[in-house]
Protein backbone atom coordinates (compact mmCIF):
# COMPACT_ATOMS: atom_id res chain seq x y z
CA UNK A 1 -124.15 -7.65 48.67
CA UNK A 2 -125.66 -5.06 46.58
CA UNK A 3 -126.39 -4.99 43.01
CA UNK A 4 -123.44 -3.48 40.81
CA UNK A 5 -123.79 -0.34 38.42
CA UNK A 6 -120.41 0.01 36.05
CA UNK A 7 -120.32 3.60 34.99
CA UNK A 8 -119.23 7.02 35.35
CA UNK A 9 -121.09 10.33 36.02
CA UNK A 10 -120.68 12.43 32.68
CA UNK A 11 -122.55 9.48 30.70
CA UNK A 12 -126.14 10.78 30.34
CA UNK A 13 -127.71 7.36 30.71
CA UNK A 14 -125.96 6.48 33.62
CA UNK A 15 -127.18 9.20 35.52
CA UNK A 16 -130.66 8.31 34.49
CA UNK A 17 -130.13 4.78 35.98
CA UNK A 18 -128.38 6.38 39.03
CA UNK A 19 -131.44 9.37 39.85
CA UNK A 20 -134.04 6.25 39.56
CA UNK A 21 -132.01 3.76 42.02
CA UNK A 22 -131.94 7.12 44.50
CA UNK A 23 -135.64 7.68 43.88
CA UNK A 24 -136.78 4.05 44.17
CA UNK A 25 -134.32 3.56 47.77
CA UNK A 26 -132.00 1.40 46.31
CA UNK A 27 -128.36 1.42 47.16
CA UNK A 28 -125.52 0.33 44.09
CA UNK A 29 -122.05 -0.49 44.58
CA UNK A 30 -121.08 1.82 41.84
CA UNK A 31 -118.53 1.36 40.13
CA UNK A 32 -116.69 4.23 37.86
CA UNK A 33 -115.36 2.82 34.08
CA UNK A 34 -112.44 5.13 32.37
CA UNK A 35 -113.69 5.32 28.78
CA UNK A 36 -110.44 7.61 28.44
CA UNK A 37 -108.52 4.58 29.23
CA UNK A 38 -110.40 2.50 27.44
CA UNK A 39 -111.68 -0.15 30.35
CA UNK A 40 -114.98 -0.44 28.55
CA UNK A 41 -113.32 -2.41 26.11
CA UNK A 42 -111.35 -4.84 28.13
CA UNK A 43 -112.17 -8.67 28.04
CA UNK A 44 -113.50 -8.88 31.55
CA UNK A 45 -116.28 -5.60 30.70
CA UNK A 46 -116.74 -7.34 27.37
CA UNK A 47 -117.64 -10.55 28.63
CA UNK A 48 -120.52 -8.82 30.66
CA UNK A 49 -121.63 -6.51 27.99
CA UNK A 50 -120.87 -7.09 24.44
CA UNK A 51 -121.75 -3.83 23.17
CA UNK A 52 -119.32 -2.04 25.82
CA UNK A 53 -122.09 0.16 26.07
CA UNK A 54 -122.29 2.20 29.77
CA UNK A 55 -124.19 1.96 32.21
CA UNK A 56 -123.95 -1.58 32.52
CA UNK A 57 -125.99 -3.36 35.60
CA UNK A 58 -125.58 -6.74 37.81
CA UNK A 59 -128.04 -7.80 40.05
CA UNK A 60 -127.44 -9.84 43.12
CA UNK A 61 -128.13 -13.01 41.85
CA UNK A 62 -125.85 -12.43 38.43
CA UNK A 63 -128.53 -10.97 36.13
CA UNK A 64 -126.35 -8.70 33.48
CA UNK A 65 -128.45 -6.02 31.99
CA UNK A 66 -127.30 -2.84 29.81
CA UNK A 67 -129.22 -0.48 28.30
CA UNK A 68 -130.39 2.38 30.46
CA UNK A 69 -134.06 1.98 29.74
CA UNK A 70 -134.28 -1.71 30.23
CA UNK A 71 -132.48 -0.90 33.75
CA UNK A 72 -134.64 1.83 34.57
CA UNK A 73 -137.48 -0.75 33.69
CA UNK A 74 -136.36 -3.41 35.71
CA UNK A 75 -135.47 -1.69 38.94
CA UNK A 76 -138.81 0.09 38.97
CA UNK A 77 -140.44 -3.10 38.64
CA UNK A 78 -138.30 -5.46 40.95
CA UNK A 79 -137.34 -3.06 43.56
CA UNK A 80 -139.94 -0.23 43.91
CA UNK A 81 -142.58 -0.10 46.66
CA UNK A 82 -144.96 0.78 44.16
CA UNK A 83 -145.45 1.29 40.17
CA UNK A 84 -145.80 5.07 40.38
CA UNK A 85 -142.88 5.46 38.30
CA UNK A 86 -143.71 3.34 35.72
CA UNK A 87 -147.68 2.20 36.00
CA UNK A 88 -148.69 -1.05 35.18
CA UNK A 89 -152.23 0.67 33.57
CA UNK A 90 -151.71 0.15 30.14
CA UNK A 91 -152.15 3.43 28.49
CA UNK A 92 -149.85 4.84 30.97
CA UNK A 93 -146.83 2.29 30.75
CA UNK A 94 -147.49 2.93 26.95
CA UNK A 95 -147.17 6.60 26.99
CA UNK A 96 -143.94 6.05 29.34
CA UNK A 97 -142.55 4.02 26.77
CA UNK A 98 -143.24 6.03 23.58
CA UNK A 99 -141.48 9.21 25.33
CA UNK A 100 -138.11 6.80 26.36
CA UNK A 101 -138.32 5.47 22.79
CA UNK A 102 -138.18 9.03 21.74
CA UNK A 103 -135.51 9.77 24.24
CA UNK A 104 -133.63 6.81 22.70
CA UNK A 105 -134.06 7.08 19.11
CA UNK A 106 -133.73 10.94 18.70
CA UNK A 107 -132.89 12.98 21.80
CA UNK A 108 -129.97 10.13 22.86
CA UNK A 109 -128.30 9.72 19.01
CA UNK A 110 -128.22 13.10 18.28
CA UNK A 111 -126.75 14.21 21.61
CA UNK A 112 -124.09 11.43 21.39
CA UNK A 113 -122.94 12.23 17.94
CA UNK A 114 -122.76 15.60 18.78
CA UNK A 115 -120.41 14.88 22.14
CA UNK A 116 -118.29 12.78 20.42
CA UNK A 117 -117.89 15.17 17.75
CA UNK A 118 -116.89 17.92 20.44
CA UNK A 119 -114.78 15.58 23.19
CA UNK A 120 -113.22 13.54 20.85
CA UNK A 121 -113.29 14.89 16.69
CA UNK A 122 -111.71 18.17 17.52
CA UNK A 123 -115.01 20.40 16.65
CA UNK A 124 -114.76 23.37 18.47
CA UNK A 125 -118.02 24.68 17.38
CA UNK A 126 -121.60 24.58 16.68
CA UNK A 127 -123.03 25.49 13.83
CA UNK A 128 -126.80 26.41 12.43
CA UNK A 129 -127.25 22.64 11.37
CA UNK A 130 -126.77 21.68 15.30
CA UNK A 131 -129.21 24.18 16.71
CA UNK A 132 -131.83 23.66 13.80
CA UNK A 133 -131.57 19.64 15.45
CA UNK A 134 -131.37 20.60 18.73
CA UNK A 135 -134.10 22.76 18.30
CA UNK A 136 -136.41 19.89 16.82
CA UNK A 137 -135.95 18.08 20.05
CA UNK A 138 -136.60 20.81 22.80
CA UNK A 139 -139.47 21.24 20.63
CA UNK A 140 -140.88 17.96 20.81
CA UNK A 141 -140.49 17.85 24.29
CA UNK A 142 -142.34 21.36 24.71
CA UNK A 143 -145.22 19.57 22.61
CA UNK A 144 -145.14 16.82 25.01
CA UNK A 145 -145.30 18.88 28.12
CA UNK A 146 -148.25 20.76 26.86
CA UNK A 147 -151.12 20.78 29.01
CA UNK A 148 -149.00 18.17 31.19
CA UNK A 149 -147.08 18.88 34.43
CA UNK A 150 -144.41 16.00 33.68
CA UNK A 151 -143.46 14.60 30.07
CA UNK A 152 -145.95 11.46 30.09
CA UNK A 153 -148.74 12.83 32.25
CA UNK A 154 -149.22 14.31 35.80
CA UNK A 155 -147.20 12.39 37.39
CA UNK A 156 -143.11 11.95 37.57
CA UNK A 157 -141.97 8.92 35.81
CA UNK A 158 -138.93 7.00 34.44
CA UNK A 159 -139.29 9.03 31.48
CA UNK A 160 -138.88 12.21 33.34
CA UNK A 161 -135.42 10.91 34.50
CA UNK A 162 -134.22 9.19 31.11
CA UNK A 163 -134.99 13.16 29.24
CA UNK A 164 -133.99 15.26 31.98
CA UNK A 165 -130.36 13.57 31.79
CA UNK A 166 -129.95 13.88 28.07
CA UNK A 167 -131.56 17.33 27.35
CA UNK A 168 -129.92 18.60 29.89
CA UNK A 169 -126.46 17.46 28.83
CA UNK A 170 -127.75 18.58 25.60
CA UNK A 171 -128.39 21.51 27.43
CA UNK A 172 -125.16 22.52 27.83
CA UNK A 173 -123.76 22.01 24.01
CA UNK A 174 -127.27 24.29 22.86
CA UNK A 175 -129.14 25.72 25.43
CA UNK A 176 -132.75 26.09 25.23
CA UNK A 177 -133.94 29.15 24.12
CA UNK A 178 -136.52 30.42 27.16
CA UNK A 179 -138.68 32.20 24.46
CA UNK A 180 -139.44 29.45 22.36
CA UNK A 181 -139.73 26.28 24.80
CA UNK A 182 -140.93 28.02 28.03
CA UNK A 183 -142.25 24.16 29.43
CA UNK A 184 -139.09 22.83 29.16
CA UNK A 185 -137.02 25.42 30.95
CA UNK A 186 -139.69 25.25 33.54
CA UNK A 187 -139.40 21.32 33.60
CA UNK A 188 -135.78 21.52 33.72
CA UNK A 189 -135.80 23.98 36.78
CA UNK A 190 -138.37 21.82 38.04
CA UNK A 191 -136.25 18.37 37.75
CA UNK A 192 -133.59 19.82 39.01
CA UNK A 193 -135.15 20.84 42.34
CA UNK A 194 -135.93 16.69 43.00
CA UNK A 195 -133.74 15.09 45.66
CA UNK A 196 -133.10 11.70 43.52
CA UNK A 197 -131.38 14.38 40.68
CA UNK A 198 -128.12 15.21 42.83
CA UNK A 199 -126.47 12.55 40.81
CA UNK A 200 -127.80 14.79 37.22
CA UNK A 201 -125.66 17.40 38.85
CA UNK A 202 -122.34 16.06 39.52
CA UNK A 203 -122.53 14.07 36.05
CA UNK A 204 -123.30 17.76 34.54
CA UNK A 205 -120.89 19.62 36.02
CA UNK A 206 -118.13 16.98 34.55
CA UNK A 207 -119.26 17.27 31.17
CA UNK A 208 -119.90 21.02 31.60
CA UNK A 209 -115.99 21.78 31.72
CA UNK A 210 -115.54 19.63 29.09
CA UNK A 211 -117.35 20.92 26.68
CA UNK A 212 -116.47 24.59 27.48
CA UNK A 213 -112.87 23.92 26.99
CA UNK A 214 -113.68 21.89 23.74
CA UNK A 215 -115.68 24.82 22.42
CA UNK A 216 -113.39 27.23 23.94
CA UNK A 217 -116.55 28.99 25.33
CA UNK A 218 -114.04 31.21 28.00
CA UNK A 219 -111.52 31.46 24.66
CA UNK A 220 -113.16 33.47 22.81
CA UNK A 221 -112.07 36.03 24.91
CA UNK A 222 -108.64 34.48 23.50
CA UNK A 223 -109.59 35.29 20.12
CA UNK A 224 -110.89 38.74 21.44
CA UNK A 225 -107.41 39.51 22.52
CA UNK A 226 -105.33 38.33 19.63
CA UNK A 227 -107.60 39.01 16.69
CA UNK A 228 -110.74 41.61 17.66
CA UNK A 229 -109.20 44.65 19.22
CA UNK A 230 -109.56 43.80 22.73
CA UNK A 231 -107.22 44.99 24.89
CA UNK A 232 -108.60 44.56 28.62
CA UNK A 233 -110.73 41.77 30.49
CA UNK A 234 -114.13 42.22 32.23
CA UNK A 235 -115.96 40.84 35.55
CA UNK A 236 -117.94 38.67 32.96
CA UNK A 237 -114.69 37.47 31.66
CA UNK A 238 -113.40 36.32 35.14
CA UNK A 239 -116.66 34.67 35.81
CA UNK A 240 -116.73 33.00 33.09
CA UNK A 241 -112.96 31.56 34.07
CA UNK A 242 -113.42 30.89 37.46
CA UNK A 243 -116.95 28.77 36.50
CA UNK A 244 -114.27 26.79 34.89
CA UNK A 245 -112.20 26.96 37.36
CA UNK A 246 -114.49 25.32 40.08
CA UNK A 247 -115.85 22.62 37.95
CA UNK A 248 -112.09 21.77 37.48
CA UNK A 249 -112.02 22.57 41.56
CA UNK A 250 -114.50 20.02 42.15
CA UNK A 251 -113.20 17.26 39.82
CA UNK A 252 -109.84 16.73 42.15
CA UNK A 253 -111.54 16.72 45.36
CA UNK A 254 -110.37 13.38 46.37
CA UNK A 255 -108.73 12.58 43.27
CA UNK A 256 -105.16 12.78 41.94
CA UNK A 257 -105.87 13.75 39.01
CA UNK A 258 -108.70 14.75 36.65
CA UNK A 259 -110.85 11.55 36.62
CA UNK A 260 -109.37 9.50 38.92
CA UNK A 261 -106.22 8.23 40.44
CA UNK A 262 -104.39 8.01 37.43
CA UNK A 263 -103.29 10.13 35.03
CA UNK A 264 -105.14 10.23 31.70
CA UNK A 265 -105.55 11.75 28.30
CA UNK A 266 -108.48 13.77 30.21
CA UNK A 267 -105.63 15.79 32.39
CA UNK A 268 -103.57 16.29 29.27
CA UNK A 269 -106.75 17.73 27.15
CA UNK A 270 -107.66 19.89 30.34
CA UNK A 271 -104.15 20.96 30.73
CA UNK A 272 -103.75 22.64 27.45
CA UNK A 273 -106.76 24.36 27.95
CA UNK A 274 -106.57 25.92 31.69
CA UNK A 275 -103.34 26.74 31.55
CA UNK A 276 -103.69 28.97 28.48
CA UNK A 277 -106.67 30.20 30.06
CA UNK A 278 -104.37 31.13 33.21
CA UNK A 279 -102.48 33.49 31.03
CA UNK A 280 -105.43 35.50 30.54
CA UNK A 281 -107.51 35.52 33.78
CA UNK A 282 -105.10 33.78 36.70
CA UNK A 283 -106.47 31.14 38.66
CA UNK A 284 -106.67 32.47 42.49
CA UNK A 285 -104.81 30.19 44.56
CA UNK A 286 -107.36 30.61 47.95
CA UNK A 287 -110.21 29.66 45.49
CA UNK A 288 -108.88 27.18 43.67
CA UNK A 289 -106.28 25.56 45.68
CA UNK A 290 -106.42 21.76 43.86
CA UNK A 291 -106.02 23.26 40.16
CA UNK A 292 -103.13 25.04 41.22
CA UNK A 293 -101.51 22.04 42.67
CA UNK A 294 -102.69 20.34 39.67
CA UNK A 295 -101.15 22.50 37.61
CA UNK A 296 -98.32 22.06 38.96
CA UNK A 297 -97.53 18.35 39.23
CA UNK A 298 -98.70 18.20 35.37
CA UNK A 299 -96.01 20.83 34.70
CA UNK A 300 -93.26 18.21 35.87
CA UNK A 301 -94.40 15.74 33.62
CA UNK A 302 -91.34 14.97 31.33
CA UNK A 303 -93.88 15.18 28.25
CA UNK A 304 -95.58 18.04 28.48
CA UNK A 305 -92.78 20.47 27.35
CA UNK A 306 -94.58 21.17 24.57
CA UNK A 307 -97.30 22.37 26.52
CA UNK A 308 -94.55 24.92 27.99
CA UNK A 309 -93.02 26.06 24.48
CA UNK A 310 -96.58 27.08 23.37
CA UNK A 311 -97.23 28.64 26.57
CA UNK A 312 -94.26 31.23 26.22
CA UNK A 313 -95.38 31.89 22.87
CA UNK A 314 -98.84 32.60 23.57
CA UNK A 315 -97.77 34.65 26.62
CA UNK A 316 -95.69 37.08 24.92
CA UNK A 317 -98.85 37.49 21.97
CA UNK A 318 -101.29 38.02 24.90
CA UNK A 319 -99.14 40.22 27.32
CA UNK A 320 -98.73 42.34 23.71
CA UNK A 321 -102.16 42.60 22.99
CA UNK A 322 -103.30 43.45 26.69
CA UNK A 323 -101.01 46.15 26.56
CA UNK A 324 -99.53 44.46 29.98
CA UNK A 325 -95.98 45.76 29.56
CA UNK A 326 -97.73 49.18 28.40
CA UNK A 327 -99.37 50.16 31.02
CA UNK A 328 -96.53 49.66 33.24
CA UNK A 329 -94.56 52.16 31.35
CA UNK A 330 -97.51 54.73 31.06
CA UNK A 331 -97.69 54.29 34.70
CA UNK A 332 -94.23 55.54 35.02
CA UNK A 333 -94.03 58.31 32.65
């Protein structure tokens, strides 16, 4: 029997927990919650974790544990050959500790109210407020890596893990600006090339289509169309679309629909997006064979007409205003 780890992959501490089991050898039976559906908040997940808080951890022998620090903590010290990770010297376990207090009680609040804001609030954009916070904590980091190869010394700990997961979610609301915290893009790059940080990857990739669609990153070339002058798209536009695209790609492999086997306010969210999107840059069907399918089963769901009636009305705006039906004429004259 292996030890149990409820969560899913776009929750920054999760993936903490998940690249220090990989990095430590141990194997989890894990097992994904649907915050969309709510199952965080159902009596049995409640009865193991009060706070409904994810990741949520059970050892063999029944031991409940949430928190992703306290997890990270207590694997390193149960099942870890050694204490590299998180040294019993003194100075060093203190060190560790002050950076995943600071990861907890400034880099982790500000991200989450942020996210929430953006997934969930409707906030479609960032303003000088969020980078002047975001700022303050790429900069403490940047302090911290002064002089240092990893955030609490020369050697990779827990620490690394528990601030590589959250600034780089962060990461992808406000990215880091190379010129003023040069150590923490290298870090990042660095992080990113360890073999226990797959999991970071998949988790980011999740949240990374997300977020674009909630801060309609791609539609601003929307707003280009209608409202700026712009009359044609670019390579940099259809990159932009298909990065979408392939996140969106990657989510169904396996999967029925967006985050799992059943349909959820996730697919609906997504819907509205991509498929607006497709009226601007198409998706390719040999590329991206699954959203196309998707796209297609969520189009014969009785309650997404409205979803259709907007899409004829934003077709015949854009076709206008890319001068579709235009060029076909001037073409034939």
């Amino acid at each position: 029997m292996l030890p149990r780890l409820y969560m899913f992959h776009g929750s920054p501490p999760a993936r903490a927990v998940l690249i220090t089991a990989r990095a430590i050898g141990l194997d989890l039976n894990k097992i994904e919650i649907n915050v969309m559906k709510g199952e965080h908040l159902k009596p049995e997940y409640l009865r193991m974790n009060p706070q409904h808080t994810i990741p949520t951890f059970v050892d063999t022998c029944g031991f409940v544990l949430w928190d992703s620090h306290s997890i990270m903590t207590y694997l390193v010290s149960k099942y870890a050959k050694n204490d590299k990770l998180y040294p019993e010297e003194l100075k060093k376990r203190a060190t560790i500790n002050q950076r995943l207090f600071f990861e907890a009680s400034v880099v982790y609040p500000y991200l989450r109210k942020t996210s929430l804001s953006v997934l969930f609030k409707g906030k479609n954009s960032l303003d000088q407020e969020d980078r002047k916070a975001a700022n303050e904590c790429y900069g403490f980091l940047e302090s911290f890596l002064d002089g240092r190869e990893w955030v609490a010394g020369e050697n990779l700990s827990i620490a690394d893990y528990s601030l590589l997961a959250s600034i780089s979610t962060l990461n992808l609301l406000i990215s880091v600006d190379e010129g003023m915290f040069p150590r923490v893009i290298a870090w990042l790059k660095k992080c990113e090339e360890l073999p226990e940080c797959e999991d970071n990857k998949k988790g980011l990739q999740e949240m990374s289509l997300l977020v674009q669609t909630k801060l309609k990153v791609v539609t601003e070339s929307m707003l280009s169309v209608l409202f700026k002058g712009k009359n044609s798209l670019d390579q940099e536009d259809r990159n932009a679309a298909n990065k979408c695209y392939g996140f969106l790609e990657s989510f169904l492999d396996g999967r029925e629909w967006v985050a799992g086997e059943n349909l959820s306010i996730a697919d609906y969210s997504l819907l509205a997006s991509i498929s607006t999107l497709n009226l601007l840059i198409s998706v390719d069907e040999e590329m991206f064979p699954r959203v196309i399918a998707w796209l297609k089963k969520c189009e014969e769901l009785p309650e997404c007409e409205d979803n259709k009636k907007g899409l004829q009305e934003m077709s015949l705006l854009v076709q206008t205003k890319l001068k579709v039906v235009t060029e076909s004429m001037v073409n034939h004259i």
